[in-house]
PDB file of N, CA and C in Angstrom:
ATOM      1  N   UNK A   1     132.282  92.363  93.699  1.00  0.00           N
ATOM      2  CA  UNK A   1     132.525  92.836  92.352  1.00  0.00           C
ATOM      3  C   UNK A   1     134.005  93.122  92.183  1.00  0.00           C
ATOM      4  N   UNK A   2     134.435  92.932  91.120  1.00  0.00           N
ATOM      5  CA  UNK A   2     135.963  93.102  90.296  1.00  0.00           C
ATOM      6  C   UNK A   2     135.952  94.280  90.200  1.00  0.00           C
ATOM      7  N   UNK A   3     136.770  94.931  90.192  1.00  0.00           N
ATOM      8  CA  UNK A   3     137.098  96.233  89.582  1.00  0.00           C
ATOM      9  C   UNK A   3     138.007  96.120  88.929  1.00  0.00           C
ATOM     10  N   UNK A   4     137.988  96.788  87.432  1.00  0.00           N
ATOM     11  CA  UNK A   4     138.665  96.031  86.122  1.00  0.00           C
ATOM     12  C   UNK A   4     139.622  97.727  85.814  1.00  0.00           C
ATOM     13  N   UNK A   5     140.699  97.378  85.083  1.00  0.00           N
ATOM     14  CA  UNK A   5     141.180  98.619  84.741  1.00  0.00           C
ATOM     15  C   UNK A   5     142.026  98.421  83.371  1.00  0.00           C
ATOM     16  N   UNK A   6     142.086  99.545  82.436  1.00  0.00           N
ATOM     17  CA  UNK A   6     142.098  99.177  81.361  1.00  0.00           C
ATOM     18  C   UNK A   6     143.349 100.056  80.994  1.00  0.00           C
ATOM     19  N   UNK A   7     144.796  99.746  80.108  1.00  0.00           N
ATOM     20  CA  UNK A   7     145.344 100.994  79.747  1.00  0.00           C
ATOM     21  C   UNK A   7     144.436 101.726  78.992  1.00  0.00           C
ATOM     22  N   UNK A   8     145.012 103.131  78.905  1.00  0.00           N
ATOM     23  CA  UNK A   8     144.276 104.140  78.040  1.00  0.00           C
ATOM     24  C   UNK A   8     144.948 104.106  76.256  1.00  0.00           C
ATOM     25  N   UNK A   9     145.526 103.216  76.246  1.00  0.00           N
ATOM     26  CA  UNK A   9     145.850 103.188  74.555  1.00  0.00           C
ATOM     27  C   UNK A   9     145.252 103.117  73.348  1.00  0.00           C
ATOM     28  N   UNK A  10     143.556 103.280  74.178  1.00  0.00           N
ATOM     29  CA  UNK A  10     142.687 102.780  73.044  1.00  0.00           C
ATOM     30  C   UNK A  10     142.564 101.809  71.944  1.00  0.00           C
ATOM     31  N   UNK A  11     143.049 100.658  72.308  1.00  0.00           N
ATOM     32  CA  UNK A  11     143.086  99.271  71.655  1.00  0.00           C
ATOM     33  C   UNK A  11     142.051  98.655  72.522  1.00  0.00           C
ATOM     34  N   UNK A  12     141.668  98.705  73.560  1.00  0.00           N
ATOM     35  CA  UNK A  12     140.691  98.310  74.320  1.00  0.00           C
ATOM     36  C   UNK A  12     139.087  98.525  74.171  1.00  0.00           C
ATOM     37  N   UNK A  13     138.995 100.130  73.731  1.00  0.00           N
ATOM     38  CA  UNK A  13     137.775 100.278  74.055  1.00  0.00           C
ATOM     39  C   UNK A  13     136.491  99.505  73.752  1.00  0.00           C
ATOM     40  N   UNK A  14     136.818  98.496  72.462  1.00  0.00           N
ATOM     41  CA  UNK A  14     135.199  97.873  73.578  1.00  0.00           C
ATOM     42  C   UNK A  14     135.546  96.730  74.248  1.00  0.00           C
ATOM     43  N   UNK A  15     136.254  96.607  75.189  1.00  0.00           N
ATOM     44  CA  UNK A  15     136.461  95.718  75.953  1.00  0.00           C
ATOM     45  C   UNK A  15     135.843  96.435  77.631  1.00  0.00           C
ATOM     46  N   UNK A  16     136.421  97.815  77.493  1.00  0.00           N
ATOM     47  CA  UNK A  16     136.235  98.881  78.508  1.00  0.00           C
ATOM     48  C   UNK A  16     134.446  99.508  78.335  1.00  0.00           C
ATOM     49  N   UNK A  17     134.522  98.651  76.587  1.00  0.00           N
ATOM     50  CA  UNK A  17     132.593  99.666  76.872  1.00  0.00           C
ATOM     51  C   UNK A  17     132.066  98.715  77.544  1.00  0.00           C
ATOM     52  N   UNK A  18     132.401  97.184  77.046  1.00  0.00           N
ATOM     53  CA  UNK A  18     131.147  96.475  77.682  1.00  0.00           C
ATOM     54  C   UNK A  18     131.508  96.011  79.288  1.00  0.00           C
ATOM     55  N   UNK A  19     132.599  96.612  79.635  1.00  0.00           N
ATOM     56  CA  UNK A  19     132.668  96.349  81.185  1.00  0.00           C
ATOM     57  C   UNK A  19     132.340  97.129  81.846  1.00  0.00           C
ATOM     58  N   UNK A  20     132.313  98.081  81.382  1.00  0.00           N
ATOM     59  CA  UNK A  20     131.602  99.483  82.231  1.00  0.00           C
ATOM     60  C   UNK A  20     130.054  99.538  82.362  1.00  0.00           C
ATOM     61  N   UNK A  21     129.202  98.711  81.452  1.00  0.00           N
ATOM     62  CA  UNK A  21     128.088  98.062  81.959  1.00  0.00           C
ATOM     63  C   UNK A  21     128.152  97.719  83.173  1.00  0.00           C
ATOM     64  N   UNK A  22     128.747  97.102  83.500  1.00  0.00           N
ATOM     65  CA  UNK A  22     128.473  96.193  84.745  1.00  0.00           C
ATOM     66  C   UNK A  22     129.098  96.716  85.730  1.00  0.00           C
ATOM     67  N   UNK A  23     129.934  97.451  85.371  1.00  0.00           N
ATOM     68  CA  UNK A  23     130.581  98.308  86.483  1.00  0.00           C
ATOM     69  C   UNK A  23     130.838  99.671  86.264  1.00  0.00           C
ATOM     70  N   UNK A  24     129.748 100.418  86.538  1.00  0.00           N
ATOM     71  CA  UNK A  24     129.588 101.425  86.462  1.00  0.00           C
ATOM     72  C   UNK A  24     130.195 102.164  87.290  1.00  0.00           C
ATOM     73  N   UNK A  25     130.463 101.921  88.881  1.00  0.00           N
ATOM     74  CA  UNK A  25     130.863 103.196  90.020  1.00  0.00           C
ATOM     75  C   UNK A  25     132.183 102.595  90.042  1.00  0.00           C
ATOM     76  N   UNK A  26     132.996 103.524  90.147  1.00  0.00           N
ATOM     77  CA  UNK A  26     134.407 103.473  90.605  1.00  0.00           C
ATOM     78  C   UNK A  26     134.559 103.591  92.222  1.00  0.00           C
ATOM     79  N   UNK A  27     133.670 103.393  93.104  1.00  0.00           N
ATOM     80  CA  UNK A  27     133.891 103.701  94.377  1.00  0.00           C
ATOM     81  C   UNK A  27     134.232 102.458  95.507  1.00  0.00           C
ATOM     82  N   UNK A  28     134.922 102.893  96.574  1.00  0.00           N
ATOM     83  CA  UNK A  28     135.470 101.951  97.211  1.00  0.00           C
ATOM     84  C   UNK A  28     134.682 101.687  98.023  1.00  0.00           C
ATOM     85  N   UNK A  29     134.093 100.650  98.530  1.00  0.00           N
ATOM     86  CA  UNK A  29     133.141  99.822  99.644  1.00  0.00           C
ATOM     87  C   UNK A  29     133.585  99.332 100.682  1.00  0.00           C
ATOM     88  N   UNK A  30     134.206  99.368 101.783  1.00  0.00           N
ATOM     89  CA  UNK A  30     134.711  98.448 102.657  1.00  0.00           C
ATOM     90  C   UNK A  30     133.751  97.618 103.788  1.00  0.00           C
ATOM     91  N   UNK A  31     132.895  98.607 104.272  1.00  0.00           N
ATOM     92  CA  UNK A  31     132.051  98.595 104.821  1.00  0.00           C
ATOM     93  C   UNK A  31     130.735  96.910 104.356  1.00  0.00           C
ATOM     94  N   UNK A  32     130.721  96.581 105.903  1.00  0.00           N
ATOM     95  CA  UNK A  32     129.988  95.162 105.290  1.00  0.00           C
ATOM     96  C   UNK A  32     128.127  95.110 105.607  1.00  0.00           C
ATOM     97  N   UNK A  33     127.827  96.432 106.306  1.00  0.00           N
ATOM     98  CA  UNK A  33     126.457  96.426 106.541  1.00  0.00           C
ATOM     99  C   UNK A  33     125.832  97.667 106.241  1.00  0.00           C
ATOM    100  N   UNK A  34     124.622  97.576 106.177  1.00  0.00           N
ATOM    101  CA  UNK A  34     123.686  98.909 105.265  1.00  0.00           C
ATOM    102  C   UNK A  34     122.795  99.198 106.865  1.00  0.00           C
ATOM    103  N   UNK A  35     122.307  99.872 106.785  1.00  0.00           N
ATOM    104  CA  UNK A  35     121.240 100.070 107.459  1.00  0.00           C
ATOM    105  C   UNK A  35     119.808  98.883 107.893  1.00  0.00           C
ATOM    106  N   UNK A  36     119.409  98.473 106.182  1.00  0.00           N
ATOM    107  CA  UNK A  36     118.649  97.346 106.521  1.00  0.00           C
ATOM    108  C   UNK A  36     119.301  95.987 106.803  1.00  0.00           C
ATOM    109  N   UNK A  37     120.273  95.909 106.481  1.00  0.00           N
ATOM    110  CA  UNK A  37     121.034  94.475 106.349  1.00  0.00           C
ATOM    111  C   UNK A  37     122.154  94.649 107.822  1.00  0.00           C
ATOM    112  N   UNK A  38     121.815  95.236 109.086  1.00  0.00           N
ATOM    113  CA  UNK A  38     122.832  95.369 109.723  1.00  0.00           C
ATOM    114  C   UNK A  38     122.681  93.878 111.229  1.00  0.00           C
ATOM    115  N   UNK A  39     121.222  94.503 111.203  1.00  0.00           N
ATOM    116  CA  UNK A  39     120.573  93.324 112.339  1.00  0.00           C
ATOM    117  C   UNK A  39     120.615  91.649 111.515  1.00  0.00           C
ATOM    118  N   UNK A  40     120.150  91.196 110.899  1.00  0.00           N
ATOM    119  CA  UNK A  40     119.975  90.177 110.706  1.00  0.00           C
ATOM    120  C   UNK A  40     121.350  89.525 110.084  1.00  0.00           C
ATOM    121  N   UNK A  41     121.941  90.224 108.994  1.00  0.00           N
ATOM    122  CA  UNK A  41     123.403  89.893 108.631  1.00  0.00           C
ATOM    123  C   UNK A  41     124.792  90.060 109.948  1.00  0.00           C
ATOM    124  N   UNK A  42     124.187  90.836 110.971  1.00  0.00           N
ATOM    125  CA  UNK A  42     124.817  90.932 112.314  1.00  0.00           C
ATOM    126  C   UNK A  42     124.740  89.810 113.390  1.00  0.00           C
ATOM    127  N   UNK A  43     122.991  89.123 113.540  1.00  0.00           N
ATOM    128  CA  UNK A  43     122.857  88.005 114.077  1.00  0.00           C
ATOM    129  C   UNK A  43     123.163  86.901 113.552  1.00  0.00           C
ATOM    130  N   UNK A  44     123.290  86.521 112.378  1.00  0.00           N
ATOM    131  CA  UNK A  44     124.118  85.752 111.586  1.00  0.00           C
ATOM    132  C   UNK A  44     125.400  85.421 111.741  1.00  0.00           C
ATOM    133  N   UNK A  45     125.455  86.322 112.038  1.00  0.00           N
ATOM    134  CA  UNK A  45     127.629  86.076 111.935  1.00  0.00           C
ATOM    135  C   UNK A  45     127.935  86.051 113.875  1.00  0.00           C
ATOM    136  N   UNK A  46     126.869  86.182 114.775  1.00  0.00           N
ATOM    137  CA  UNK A  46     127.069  85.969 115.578  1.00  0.00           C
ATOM    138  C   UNK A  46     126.600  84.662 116.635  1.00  0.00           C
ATOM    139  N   UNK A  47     125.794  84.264 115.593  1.00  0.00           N
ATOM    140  CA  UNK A  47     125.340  82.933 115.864  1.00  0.00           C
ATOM    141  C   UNK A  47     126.033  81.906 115.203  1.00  0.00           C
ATOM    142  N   UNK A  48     127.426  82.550 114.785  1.00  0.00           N
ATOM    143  CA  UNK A  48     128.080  80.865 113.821  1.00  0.00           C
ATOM    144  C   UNK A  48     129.156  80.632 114.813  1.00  0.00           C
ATOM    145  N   UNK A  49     129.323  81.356 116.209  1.00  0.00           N
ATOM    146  CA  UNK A  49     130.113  81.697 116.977  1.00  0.00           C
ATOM    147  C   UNK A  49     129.507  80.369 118.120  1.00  0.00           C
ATOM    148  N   UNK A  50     130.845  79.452 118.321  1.00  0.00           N
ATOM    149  CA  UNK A  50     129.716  77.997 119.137  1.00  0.00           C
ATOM    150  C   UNK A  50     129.449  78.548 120.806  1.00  0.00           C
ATOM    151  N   UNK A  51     130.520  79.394 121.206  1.00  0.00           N
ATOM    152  CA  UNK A  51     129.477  79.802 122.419  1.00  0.00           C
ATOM    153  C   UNK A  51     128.447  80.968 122.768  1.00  0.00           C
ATOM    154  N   UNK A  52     128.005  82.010 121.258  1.00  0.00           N
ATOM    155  CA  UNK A  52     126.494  82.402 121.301  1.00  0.00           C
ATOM    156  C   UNK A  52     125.641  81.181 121.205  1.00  0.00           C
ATOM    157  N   UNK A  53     125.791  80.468 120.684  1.00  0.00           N
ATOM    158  CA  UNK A  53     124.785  78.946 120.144  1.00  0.00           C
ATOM    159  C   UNK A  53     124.497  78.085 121.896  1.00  0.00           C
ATOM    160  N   UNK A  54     125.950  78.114 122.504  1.00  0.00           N
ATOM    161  CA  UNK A  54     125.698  77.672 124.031  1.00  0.00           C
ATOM    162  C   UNK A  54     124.369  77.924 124.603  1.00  0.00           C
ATOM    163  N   UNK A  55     125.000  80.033 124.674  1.00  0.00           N
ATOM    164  CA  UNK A  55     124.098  79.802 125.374  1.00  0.00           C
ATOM    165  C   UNK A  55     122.657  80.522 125.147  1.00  0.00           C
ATOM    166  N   UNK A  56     122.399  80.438 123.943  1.00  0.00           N
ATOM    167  CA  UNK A  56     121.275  79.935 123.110  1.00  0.00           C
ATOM    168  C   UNK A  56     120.513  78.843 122.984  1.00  0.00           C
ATOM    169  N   UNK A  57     121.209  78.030 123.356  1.00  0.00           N
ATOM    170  CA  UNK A  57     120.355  77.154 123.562  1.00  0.00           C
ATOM    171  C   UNK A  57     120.128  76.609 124.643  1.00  0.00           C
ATOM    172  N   UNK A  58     120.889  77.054 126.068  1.00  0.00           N
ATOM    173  CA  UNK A  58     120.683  76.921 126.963  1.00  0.00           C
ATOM    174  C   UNK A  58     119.473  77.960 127.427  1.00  0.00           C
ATOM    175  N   UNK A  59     119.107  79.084 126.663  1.00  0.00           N
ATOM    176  CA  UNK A  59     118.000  79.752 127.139  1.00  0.00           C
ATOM    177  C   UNK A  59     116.939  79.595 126.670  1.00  0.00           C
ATOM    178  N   UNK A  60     116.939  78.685 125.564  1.00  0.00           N
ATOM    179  CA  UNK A  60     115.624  78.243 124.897  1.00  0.00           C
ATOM    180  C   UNK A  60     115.604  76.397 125.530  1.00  0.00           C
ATOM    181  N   UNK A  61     116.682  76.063 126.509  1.00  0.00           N
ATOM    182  CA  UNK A  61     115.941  74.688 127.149  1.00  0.00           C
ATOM    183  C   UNK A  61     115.239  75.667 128.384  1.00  0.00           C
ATOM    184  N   UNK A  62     115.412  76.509 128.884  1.00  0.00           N
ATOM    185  CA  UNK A  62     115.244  77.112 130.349  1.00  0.00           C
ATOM    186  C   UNK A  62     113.738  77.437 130.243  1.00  0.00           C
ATOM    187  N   UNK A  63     113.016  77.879 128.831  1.00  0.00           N
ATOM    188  CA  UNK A  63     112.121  78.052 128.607  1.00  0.00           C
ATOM    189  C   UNK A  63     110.854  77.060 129.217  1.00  0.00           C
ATOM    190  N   UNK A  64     111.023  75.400 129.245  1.00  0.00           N
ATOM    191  CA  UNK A  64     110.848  74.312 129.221  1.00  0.00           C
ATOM    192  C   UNK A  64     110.832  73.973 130.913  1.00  0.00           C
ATOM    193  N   UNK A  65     109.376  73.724 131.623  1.00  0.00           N
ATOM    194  CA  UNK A  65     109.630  74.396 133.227  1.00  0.00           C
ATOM    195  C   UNK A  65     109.934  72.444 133.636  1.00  0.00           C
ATOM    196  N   UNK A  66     110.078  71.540 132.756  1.00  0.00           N
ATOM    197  CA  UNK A  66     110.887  70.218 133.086  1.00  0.00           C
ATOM    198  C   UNK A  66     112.472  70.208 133.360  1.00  0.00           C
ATOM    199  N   UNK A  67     113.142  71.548 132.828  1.00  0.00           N
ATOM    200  CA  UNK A  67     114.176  71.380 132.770  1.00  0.00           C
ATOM    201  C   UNK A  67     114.567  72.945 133.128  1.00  0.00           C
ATOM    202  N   UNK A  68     113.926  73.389 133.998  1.00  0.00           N
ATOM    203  CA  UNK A  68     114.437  75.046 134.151  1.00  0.00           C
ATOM    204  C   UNK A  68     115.299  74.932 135.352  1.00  0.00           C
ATOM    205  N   UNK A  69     116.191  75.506 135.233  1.00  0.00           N
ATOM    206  CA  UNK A  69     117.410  75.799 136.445  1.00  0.00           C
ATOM    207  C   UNK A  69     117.434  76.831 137.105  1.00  0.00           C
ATOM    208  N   UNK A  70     117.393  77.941 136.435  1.00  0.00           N
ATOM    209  CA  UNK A  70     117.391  79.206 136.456  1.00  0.00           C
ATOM    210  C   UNK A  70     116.367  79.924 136.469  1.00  0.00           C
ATOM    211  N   UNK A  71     116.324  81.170 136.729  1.00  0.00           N
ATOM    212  CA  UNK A  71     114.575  81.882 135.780  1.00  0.00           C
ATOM    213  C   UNK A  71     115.083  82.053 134.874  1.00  0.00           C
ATOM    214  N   UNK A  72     113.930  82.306 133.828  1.00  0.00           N
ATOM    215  CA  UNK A  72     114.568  82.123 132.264  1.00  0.00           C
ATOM    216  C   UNK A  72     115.595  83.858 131.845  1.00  0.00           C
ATOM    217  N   UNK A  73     114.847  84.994 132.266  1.00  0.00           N
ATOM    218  CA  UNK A  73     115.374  86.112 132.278  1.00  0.00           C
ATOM    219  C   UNK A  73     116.893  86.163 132.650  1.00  0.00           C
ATOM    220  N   UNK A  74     117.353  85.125 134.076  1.00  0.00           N
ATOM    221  CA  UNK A  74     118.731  85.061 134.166  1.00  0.00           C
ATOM    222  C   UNK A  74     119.540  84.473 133.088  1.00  0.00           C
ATOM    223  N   UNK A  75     119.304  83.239 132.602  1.00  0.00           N
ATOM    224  CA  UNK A  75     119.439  82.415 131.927  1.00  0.00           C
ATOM    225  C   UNK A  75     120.100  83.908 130.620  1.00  0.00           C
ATOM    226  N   UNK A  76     118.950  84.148 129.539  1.00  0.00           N
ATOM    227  CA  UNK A  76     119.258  84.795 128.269  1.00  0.00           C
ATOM    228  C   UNK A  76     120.345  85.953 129.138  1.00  0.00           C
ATOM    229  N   UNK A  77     120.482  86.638 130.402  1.00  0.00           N
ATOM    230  CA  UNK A  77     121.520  87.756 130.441  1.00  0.00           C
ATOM    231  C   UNK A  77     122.749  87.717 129.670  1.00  0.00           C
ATOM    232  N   UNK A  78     123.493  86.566 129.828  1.00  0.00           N
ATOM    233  CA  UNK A  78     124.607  86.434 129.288  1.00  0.00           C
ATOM    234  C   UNK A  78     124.808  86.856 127.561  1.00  0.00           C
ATOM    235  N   UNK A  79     123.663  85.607 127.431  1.00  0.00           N
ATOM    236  CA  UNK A  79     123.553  85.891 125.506  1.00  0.00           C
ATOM    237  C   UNK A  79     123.247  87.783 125.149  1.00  0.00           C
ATOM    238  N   UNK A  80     122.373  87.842 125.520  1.00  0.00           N
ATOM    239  CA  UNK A  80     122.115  89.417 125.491  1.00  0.00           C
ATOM    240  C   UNK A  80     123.097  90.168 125.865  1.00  0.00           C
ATOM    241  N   UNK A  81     123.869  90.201 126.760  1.00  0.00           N
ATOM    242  CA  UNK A  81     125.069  91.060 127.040  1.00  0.00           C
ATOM    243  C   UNK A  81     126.180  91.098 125.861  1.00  0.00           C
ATOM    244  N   UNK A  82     126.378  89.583 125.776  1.00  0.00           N
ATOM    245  CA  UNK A  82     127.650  89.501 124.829  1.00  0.00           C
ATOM    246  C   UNK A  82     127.097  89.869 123.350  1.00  0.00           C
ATOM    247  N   UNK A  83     125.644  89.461 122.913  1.00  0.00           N
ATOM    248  CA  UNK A  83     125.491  89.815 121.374  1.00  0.00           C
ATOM    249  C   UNK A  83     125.152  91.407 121.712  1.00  0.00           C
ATOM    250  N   UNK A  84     125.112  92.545 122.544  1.00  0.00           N
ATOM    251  CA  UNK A  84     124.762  93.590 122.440  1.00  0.00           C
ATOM    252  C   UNK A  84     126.243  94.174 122.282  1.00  0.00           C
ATOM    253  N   UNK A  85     127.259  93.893 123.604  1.00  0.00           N
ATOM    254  CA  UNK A  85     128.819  94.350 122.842  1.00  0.00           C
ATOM    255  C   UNK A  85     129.057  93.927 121.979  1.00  0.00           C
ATOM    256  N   UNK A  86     129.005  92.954 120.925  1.00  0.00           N
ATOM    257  CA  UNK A  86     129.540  92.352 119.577  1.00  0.00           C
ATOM    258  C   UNK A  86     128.511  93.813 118.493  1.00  0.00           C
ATOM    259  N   UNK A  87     127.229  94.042 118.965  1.00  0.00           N
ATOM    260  CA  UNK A  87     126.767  94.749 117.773  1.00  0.00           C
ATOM    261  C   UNK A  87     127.317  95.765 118.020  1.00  0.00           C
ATOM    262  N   UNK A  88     127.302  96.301 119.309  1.00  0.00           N
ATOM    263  CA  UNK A  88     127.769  97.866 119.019  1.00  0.00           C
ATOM    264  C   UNK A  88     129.535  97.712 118.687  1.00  0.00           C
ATOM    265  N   UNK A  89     129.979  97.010 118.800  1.00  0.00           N
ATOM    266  CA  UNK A  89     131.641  96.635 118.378  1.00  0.00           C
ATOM    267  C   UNK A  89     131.903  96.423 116.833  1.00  0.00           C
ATOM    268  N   UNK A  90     130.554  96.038 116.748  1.00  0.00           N
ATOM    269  CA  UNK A  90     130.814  96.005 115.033  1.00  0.00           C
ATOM    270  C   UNK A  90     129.810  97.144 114.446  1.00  0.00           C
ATOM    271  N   UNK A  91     129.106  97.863 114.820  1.00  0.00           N
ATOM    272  CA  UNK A  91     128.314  98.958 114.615  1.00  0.00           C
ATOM    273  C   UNK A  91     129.743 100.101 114.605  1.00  0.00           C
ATOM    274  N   UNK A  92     130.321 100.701 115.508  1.00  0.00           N
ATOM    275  CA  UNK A  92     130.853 101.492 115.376  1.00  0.00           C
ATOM    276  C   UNK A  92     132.445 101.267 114.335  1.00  0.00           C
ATOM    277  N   UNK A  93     132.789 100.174 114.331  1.00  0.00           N
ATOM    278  CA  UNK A  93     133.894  99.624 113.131  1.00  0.00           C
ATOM    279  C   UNK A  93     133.010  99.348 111.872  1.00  0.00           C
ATOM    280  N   UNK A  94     132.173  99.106 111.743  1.00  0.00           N
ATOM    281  CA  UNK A  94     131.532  99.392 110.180  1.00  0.00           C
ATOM    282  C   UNK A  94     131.084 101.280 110.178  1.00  0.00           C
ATOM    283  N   UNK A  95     130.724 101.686 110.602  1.00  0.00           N
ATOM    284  CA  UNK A  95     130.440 103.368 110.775  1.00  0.00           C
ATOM    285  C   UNK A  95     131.977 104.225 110.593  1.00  0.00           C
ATOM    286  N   UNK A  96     133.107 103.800 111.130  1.00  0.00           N
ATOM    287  CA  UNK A  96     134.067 103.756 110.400  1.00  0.00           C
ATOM    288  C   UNK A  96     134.647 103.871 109.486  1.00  0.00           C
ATOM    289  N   UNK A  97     134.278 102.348 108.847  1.00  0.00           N
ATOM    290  CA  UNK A  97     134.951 102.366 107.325  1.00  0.00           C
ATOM    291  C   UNK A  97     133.920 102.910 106.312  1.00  0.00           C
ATOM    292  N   UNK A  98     132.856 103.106 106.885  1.00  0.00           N
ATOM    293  CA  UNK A  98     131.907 104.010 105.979  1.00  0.00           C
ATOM    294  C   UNK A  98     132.842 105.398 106.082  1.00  0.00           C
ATOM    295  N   UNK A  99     133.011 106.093 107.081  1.00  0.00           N
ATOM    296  CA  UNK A  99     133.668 106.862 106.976  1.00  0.00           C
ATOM    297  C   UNK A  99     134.454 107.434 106.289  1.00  0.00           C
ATOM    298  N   UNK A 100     135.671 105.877 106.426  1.00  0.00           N
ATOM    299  CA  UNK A 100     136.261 106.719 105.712  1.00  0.00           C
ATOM    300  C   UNK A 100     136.771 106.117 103.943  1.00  0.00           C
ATOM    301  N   UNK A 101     135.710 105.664 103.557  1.00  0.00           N
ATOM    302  CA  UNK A 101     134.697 104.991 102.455  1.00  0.00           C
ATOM    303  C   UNK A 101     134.912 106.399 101.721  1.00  0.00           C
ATOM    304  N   UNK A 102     134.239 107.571 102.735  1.00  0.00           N
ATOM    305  CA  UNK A 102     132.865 108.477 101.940  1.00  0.00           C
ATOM    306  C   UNK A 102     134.996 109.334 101.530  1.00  0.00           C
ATOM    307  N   UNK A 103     135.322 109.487 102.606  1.00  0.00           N
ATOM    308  CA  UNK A 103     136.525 110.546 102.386  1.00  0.00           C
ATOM    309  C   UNK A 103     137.284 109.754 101.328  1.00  0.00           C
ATOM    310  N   UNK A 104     137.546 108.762 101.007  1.00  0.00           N
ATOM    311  CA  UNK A 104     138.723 108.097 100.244  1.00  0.00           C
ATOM    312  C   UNK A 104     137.786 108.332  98.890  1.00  0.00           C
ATOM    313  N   UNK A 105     136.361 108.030  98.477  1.00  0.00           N
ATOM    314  CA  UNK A 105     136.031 108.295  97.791  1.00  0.00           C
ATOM    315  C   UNK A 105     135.809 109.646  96.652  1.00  0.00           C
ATOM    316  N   UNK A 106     135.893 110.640  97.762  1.00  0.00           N
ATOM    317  CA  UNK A 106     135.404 111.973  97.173  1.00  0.00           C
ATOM    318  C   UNK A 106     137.000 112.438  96.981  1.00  0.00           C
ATOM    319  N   UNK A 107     137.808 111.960  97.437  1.00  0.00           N
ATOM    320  CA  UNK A 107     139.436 112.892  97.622  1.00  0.00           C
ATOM    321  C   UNK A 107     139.901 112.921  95.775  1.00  0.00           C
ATOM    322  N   UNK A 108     140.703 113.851  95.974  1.00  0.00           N
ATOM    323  CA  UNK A 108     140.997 113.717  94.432  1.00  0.00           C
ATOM    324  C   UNK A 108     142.195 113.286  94.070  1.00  0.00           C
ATOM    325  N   UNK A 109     142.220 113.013  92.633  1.00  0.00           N
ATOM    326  CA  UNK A 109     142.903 112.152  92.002  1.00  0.00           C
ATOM    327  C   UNK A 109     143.686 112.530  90.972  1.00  0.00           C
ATOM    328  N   UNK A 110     144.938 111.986  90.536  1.00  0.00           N
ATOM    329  CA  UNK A 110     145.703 112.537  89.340  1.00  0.00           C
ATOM    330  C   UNK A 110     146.168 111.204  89.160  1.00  0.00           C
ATOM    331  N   UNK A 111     145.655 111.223  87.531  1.00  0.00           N
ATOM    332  CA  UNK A 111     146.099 110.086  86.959  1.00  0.00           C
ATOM    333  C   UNK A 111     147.411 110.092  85.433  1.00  0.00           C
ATOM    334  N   UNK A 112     147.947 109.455  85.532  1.00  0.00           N
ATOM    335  CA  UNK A 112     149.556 109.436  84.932  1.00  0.00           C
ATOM    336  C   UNK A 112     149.220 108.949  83.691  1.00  0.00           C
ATOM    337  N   UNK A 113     149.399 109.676  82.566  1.00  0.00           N
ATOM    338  CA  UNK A 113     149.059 108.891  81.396  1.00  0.00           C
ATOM    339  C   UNK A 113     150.188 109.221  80.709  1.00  0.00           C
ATOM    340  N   UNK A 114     150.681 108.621  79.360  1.00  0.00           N
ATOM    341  CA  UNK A 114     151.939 108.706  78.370  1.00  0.00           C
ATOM    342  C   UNK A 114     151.646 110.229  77.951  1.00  0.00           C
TER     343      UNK A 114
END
């Protein structure tokens, strides 16, 4: 979303009414995951990465006892290790900018008018 800003000269106002429909909160967002949207929008962005996909798919051939090398449990360690530091690496840098989301939001403000 845009965040639109209008002088206060009042030549605007309905330009400012009907945008304030649509944009109602003035608040700053930085933050890219919610609670429900953290896992799946998290495995997403870590599967566009070509060596999670490696070795992803090296643990879903291992599955397959024509072509197993490994036991399959060894096999997924790697993937599991590296996508568990990537979540908590991006778990605690999104918890963060929520942070400091909530403080930049609530702080106060003085605004300069003619």
């Amino acid at each position: 979303k845009w965040r639109i800003v209008f002088p206060g000269s009042g030549r605007q106002w309905e330009d400012w009414k009907q945008a304030s429909v649509f944009y109602s909160g003035n608040k700053i967002q930085t933050a890219k995951y919610t609670w429900f949207t953290f896992l799946p929008q998290n495995l997403f962005e870590q599967f566009h990465r070509l060596g999670n996909l490696y070795f992803f798919f090296l643990a879903i051939l291992n599955w397959f006892h024509q072509v197993e090398v490994f036991h399959r449990e060894i096999t997924m360690l790697p993937l599991v290790l590296v996508l568990l530091a990537s979540m908590i690496k991006d778990a605690i840098e999104d918890y963060r900018k929520y942070h400091f989301d909530k403080k930049l939001n609530f702080s106060k403000t003085q605004v300069y008018s003619k």
